[in-house]
Protein backbone atom coordinates (compact mmCIF):
# COMPACT_ATOMS: atom_id res chain seq x y z
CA UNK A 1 122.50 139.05 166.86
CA UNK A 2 123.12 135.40 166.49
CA UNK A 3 127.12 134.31 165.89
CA UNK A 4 128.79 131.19 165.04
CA UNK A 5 130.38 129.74 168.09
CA UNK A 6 132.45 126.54 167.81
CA UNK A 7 129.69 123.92 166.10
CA UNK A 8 126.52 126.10 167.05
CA UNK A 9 124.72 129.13 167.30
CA UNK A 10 124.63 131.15 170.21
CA UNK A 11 122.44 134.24 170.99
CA UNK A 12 124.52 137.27 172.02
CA UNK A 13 122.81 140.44 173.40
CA UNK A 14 124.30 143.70 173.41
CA UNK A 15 123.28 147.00 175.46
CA UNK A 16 122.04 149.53 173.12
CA UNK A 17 121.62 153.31 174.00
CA UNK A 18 122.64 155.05 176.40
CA UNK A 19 122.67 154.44 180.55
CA UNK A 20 123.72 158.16 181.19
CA UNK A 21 121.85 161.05 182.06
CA UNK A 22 122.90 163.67 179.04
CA UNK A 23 120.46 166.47 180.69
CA UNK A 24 121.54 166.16 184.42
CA UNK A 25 120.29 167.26 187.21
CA UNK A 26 122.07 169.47 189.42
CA UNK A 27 123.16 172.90 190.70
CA UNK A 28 124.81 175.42 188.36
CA UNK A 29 128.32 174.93 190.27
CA UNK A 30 128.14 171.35 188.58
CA UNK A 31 129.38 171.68 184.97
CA UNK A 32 127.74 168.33 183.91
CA UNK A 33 124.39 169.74 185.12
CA UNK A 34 122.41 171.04 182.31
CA UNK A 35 118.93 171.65 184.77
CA UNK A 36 118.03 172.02 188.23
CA UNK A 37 115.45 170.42 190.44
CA UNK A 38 112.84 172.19 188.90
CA UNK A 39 113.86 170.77 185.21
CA UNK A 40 114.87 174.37 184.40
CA UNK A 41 117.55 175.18 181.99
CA UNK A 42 120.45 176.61 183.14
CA UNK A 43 120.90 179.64 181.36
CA UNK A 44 117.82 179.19 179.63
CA UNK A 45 114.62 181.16 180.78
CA UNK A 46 111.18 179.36 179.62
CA UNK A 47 112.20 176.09 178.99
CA UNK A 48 112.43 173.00 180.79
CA UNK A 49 113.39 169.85 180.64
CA UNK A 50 111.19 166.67 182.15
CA UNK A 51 111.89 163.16 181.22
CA UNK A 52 114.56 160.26 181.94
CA UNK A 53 117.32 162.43 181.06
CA UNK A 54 117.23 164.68 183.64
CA UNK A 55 118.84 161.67 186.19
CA UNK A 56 121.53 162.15 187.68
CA UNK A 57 122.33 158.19 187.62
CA UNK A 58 120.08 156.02 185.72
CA UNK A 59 118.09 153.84 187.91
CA UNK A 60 118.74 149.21 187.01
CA UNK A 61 115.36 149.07 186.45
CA UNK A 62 112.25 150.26 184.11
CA UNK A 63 112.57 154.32 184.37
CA UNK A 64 108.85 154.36 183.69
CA UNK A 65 107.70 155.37 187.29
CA UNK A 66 110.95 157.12 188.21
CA UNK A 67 110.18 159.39 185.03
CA UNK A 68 106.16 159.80 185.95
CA UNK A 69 107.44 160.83 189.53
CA UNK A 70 109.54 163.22 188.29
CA UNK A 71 107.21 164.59 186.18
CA UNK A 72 104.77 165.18 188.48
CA UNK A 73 106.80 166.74 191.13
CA UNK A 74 108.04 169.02 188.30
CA UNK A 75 104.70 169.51 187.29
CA UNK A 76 103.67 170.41 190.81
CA UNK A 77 106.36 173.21 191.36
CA UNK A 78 105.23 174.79 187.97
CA UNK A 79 101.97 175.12 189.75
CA UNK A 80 103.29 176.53 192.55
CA UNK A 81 105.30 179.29 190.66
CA UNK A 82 101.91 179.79 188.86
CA UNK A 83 100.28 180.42 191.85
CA UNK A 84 102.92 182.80 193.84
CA UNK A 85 102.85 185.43 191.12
């Protein structure tokens, strides 16, 4: 967004979206906590949740590998259930 600033132009940048976690992770005795460390919906059976949201705290910097971690340890305890039935 460019705006008119005494004689010239000047470029001003603004945040946009948002830098919270709206799917947190954490226990059931948090009541902003929407999955666990698994990605597993509270009160939900079946369905989980696995992607930037999940966070806690958003991390200052790309959420790319932060997000591929996650998934993959997520992906690994699905396995693991899988394989203890």
């Amino acid at each position: 967004m460019w705006m008119i600033w005494g004689r010239g132009f000047e470029r001003i940048s603004a945040a946009t979206g948002t830098q919270r976690a709206p799917d947190k992770m954490g226990p059931v005795s948090d009541p902003e906590a929407v999955v666990d460390s698994r990605g597993r919906v509270h009160g939900v059976d079946g369905l989980r949740v696995v992607d930037a949201s999940i966070f806690p705290t958003m991390p200052r910097a790309n959420t790319n590998i932060p997000t591929i971690a996650a998934a993959e340890f997520i992906a690994a305890s699905m396995q693991n259930e899988t394989h203890e039935r």
